[in-house]
PDB file of N, CA and C in Angstrom:
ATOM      1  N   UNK A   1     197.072  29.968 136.870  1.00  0.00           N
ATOM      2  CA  UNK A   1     196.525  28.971 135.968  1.00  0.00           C
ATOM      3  C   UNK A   1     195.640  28.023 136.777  1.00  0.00           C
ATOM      4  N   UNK A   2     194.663  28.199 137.157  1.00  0.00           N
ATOM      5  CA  UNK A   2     193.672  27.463 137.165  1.00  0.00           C
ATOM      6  C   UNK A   2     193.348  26.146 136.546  1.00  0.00           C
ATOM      7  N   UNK A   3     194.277  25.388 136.240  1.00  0.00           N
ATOM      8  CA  UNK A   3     193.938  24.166 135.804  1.00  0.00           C
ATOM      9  C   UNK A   3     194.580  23.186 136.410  1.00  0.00           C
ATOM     10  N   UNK A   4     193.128  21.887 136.321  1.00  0.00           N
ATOM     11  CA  UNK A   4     193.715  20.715 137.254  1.00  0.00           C
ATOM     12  C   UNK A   4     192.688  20.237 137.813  1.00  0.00           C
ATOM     13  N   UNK A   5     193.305  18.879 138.909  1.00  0.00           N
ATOM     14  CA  UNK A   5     191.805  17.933 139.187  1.00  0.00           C
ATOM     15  C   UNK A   5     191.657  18.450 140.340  1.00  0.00           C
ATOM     16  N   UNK A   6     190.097  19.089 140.766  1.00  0.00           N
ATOM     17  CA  UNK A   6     189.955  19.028 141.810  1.00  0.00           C
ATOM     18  C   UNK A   6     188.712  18.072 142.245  1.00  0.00           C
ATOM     19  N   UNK A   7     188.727  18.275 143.854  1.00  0.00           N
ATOM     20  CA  UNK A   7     187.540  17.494 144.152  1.00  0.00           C
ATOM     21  C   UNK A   7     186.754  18.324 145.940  1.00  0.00           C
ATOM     22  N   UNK A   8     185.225  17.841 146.133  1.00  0.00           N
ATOM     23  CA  UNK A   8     184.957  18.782 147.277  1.00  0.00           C
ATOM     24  C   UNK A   8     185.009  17.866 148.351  1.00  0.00           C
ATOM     25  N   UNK A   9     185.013  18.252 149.255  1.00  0.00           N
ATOM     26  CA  UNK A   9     185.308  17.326 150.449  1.00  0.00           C
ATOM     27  C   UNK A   9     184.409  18.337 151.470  1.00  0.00           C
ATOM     28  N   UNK A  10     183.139  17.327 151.830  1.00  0.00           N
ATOM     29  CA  UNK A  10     182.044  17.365 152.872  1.00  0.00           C
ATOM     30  C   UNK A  10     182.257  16.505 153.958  1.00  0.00           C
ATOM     31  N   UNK A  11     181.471  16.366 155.177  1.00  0.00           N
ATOM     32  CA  UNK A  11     181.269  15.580 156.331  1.00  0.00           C
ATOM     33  C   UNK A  11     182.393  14.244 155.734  1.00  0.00           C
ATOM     34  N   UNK A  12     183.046  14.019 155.711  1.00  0.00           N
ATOM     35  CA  UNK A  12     184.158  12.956 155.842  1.00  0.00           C
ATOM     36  C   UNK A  12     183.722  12.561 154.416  1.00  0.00           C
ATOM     37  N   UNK A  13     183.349  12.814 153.114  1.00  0.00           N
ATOM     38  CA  UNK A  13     183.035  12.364 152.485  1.00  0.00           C
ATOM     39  C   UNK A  13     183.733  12.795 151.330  1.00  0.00           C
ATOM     40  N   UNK A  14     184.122  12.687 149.826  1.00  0.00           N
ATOM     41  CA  UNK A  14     184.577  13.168 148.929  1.00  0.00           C
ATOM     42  C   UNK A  14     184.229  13.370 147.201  1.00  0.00           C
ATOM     43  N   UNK A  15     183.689  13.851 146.977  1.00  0.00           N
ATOM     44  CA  UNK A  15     183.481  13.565 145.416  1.00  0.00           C
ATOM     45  C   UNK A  15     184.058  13.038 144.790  1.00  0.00           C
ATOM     46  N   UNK A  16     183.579  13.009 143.366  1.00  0.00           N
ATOM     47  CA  UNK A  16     184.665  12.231 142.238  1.00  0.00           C
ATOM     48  C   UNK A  16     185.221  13.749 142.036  1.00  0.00           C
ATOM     49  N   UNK A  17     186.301  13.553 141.081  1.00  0.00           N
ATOM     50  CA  UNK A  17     187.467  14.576 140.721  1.00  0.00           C
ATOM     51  C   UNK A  17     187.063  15.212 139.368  1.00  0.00           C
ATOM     52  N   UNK A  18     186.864  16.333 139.631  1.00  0.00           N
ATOM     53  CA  UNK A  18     186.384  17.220 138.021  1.00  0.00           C
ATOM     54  C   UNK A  18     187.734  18.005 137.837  1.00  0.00           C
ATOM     55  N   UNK A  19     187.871  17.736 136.480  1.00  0.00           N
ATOM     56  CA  UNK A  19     189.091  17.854 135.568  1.00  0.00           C
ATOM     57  C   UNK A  19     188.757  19.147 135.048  1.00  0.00           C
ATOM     58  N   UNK A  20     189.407  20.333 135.020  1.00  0.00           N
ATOM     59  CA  UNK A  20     189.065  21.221 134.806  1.00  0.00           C
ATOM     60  C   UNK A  20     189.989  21.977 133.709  1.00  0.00           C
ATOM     61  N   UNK A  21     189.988  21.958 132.719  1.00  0.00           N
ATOM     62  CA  UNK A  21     190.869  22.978 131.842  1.00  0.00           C
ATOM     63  C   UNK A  21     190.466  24.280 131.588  1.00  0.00           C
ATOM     64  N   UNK A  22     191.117  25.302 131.817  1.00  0.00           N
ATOM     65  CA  UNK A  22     190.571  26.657 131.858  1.00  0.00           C
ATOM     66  C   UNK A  22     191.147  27.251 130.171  1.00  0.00           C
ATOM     67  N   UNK A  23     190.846  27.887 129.574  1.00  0.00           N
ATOM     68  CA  UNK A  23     191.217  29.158 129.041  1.00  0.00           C
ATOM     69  C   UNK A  23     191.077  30.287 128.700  1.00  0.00           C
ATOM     70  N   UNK A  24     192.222  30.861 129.068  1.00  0.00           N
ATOM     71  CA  UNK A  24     191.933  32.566 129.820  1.00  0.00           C
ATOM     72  C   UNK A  24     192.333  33.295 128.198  1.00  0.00           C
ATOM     73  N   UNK A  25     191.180  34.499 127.625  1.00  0.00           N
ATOM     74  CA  UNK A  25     191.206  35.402 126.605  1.00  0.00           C
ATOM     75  C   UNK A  25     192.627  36.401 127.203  1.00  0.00           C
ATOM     76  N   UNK A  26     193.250  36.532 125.714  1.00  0.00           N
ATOM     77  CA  UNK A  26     194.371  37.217 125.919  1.00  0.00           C
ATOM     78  C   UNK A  26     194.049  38.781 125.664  1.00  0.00           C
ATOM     79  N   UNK A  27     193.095  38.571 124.804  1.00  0.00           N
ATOM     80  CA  UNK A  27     192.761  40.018 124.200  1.00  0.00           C
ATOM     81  C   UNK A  27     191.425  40.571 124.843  1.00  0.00           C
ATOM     82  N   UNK A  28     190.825  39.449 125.910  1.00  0.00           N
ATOM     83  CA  UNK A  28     189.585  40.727 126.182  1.00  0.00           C
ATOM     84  C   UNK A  28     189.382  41.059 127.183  1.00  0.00           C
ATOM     85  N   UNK A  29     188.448  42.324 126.937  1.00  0.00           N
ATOM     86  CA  UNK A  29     187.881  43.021 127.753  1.00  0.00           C
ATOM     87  C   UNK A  29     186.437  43.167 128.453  1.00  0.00           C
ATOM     88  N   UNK A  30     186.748  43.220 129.909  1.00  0.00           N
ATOM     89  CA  UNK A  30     185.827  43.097 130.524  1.00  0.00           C
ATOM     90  C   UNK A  30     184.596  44.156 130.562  1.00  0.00           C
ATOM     91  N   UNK A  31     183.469  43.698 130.296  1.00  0.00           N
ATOM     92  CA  UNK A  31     182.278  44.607 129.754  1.00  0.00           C
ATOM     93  C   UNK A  31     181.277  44.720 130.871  1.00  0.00           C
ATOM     94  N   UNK A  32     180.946  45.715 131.269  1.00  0.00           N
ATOM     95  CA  UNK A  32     179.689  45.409 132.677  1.00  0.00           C
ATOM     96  C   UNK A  32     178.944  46.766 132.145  1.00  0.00           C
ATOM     97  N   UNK A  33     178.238  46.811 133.353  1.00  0.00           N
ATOM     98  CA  UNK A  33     176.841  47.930 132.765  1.00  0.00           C
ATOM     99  C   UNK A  33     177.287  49.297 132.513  1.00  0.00           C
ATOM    100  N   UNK A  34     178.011  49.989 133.061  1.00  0.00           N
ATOM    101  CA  UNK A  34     178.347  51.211 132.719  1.00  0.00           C
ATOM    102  C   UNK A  34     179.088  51.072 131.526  1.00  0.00           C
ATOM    103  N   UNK A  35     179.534  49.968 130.848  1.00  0.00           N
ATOM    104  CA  UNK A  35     180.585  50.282 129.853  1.00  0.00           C
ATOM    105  C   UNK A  35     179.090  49.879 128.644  1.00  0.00           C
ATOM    106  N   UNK A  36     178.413  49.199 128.960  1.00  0.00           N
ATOM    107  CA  UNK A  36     177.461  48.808 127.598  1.00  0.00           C
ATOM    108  C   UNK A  36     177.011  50.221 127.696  1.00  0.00           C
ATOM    109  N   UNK A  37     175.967  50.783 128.732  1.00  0.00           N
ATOM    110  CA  UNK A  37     175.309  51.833 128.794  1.00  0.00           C
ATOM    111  C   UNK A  37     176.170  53.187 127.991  1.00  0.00           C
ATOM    112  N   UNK A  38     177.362  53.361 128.522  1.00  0.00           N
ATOM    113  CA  UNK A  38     177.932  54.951 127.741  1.00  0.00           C
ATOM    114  C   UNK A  38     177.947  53.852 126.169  1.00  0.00           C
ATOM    115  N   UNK A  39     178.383  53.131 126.059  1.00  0.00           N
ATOM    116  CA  UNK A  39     178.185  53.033 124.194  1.00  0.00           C
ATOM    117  C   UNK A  39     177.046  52.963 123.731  1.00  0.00           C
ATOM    118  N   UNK A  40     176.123  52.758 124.129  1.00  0.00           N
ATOM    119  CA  UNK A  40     174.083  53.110 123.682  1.00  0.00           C
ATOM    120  C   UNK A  40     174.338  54.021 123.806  1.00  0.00           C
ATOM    121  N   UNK A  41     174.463  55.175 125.086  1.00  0.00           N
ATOM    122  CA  UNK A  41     174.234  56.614 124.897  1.00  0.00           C
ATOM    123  C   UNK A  41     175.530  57.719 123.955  1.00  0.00           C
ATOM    124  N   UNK A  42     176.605  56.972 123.458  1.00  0.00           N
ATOM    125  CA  UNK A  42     177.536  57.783 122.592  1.00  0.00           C
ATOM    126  C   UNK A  42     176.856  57.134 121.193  1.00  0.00           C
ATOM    127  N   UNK A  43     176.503  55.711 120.896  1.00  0.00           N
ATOM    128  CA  UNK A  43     175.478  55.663 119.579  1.00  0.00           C
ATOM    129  C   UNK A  43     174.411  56.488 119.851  1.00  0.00           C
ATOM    130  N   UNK A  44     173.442  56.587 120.241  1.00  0.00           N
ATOM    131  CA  UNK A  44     172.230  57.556 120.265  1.00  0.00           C
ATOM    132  C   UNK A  44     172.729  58.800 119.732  1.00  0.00           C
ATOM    133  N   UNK A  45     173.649  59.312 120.680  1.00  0.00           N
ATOM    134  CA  UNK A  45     174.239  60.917 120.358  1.00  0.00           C
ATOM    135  C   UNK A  45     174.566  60.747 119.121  1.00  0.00           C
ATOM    136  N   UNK A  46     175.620  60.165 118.530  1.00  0.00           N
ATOM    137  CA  UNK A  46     176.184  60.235 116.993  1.00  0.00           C
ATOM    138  C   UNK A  46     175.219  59.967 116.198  1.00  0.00           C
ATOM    139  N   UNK A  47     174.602  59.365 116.413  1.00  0.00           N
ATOM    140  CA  UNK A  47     173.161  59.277 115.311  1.00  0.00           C
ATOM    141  C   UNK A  47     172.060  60.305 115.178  1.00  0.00           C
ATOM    142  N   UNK A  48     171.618  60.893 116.111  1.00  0.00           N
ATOM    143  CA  UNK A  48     171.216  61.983 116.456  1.00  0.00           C
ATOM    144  C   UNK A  48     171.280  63.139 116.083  1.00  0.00           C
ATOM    145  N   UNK A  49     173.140  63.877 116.184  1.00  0.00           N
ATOM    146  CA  UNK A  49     173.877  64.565 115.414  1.00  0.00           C
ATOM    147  C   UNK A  49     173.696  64.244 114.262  1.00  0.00           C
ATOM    148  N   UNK A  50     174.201  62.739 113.388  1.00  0.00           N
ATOM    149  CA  UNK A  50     174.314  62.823 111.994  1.00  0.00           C
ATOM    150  C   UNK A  50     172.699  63.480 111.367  1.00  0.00           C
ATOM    151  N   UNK A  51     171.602  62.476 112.016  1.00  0.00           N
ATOM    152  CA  UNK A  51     170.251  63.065 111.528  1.00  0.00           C
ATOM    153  C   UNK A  51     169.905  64.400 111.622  1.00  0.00           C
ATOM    154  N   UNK A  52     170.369  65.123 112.337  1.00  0.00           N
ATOM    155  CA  UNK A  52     170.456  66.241 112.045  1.00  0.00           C
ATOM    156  C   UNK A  52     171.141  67.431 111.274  1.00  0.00           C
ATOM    157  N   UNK A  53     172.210  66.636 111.360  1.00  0.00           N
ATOM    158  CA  UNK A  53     173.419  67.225 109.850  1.00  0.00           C
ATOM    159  C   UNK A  53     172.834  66.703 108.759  1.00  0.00           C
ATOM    160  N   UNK A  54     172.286  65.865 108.226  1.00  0.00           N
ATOM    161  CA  UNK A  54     171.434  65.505 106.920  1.00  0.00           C
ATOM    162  C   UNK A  54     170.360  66.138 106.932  1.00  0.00           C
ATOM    163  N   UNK A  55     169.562  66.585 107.897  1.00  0.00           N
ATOM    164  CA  UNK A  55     168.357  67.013 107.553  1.00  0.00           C
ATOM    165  C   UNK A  55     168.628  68.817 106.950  1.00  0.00           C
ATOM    166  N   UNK A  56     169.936  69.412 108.175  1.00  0.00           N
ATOM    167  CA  UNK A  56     170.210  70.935 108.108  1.00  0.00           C
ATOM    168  C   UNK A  56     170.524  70.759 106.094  1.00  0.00           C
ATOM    169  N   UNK A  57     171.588  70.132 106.352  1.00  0.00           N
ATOM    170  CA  UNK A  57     172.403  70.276 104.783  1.00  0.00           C
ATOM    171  C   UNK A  57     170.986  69.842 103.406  1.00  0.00           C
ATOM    172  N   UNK A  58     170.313  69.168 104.230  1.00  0.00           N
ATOM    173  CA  UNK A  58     169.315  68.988 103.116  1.00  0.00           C
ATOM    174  C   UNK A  58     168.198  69.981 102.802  1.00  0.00           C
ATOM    175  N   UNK A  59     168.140  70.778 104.053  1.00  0.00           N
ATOM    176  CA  UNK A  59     167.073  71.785 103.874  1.00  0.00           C
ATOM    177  C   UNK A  59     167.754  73.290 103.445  1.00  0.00           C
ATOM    178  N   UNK A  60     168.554  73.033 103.287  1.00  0.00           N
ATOM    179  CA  UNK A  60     169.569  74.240 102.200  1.00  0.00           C
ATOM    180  C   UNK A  60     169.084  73.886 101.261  1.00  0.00           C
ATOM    181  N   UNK A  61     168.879  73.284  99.972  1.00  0.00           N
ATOM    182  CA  UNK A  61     168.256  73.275  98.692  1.00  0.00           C
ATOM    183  C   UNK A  61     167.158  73.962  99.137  1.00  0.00           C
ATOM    184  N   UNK A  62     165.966  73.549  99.623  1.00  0.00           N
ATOM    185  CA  UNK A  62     164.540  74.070  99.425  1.00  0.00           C
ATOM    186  C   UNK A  62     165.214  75.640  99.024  1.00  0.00           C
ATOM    187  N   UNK A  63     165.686  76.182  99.862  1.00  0.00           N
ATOM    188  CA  UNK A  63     165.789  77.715  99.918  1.00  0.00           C
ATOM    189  C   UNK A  63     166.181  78.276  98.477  1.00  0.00           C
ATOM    190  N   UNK A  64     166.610  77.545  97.905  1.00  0.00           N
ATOM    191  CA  UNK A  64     167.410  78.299  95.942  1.00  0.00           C
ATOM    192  C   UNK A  64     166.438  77.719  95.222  1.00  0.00           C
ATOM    193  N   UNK A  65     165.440  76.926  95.418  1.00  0.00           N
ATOM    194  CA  UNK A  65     164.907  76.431  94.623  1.00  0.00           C
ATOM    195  C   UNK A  65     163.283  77.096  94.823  1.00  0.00           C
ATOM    196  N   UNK A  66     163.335  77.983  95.578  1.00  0.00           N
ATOM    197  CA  UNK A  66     161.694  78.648  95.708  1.00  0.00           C
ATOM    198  C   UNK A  66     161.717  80.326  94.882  1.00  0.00           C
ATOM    199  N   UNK A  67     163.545  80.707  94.300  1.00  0.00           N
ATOM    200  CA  UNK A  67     163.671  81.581  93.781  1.00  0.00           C
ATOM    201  C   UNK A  67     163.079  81.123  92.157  1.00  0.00           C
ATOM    202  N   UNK A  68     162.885  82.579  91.581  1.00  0.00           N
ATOM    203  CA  UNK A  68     162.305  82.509  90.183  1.00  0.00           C
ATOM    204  C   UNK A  68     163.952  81.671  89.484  1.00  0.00           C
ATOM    205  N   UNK A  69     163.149  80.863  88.212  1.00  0.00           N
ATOM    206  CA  UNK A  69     164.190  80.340  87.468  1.00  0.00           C
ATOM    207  C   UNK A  69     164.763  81.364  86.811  1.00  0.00           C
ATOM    208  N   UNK A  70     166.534  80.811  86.689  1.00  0.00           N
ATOM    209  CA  UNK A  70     167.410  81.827  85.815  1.00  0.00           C
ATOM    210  C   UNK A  70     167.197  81.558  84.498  1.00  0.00           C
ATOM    211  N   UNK A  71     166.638  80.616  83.756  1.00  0.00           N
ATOM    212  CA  UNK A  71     166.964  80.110  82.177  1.00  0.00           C
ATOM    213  C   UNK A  71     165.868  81.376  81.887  1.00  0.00           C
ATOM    214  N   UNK A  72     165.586  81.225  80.304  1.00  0.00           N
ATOM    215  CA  UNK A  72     164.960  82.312  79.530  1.00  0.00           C
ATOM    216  C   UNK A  72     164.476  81.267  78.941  1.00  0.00           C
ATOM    217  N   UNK A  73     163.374  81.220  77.910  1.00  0.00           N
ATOM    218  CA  UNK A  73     162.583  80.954  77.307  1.00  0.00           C
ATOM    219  C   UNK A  73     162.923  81.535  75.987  1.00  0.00           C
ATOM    220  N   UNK A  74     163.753  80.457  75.321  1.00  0.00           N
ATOM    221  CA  UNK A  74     164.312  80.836  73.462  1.00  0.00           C
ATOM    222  C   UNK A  74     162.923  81.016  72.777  1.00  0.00           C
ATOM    223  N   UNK A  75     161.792  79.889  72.900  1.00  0.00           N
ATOM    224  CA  UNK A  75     161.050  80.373  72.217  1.00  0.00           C
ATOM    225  C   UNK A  75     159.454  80.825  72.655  1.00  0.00           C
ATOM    226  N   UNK A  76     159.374  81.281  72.202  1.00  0.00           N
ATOM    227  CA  UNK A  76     157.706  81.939  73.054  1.00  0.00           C
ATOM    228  C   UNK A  76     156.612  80.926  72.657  1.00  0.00           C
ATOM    229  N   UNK A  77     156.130  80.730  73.658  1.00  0.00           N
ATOM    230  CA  UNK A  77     154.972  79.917  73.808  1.00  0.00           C
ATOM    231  C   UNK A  77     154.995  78.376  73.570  1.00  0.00           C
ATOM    232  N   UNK A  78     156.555  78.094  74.397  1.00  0.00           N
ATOM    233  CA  UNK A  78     156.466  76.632  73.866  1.00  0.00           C
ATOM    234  C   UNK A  78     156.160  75.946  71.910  1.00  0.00           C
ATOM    235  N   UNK A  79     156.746  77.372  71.296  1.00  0.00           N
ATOM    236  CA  UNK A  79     156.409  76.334  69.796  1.00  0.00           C
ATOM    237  C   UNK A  79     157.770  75.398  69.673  1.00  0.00           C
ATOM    238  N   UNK A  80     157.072  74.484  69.076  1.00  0.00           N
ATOM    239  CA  UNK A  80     158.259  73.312  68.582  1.00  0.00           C
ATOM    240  C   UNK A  80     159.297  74.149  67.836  1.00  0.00           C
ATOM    241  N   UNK A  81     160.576  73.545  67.708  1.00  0.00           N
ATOM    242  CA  UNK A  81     161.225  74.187  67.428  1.00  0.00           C
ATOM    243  C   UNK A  81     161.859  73.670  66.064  1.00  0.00           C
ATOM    244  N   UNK A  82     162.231  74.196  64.560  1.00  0.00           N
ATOM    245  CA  UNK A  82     162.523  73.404  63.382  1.00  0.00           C
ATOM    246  C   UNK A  82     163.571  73.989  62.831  1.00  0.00           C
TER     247      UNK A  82
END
């Protein structure tokens, strides 16, 4: 625990006394460059992947939809119907 008055003491000389109250996080965690860096490069990847799982799953339609239509045509030539 780090808390309390201290003071610096130079050539025979002394400061005034800085009062210091500390408080220390119970729950965290210490973050430095390798830990920011792999979470940019595991977001990049997962995003990456997903855009590409949306694009695959989306370019499955085009393919059923360039076949001839299944419906029939009840009436010929577009007449109104009464």
């Amino acid at each position: 625990d780090p808390r309390g008055s201290y003071a610096c003491a130079a050539n025979n000389q002394r400061s005034p006394y800085l009062q210091l109250h500390y408080r220390m996080c119970q729950n965290c965690i210490e973050v430095d460059a390798p830990t920011i860096s792999g979470i940019v490069l595991a977001d990049l990847v997962a995003t990456i992947f997903l855009a590409v799982a949306v694009y695959c799953i989306s370019g499955q339609d085009r393919r059923y939809m360039s076949r001839a239509s299944d419906r029939q045509n009840l009436i010929a030539n577009e007449q109104l119907y009464q």
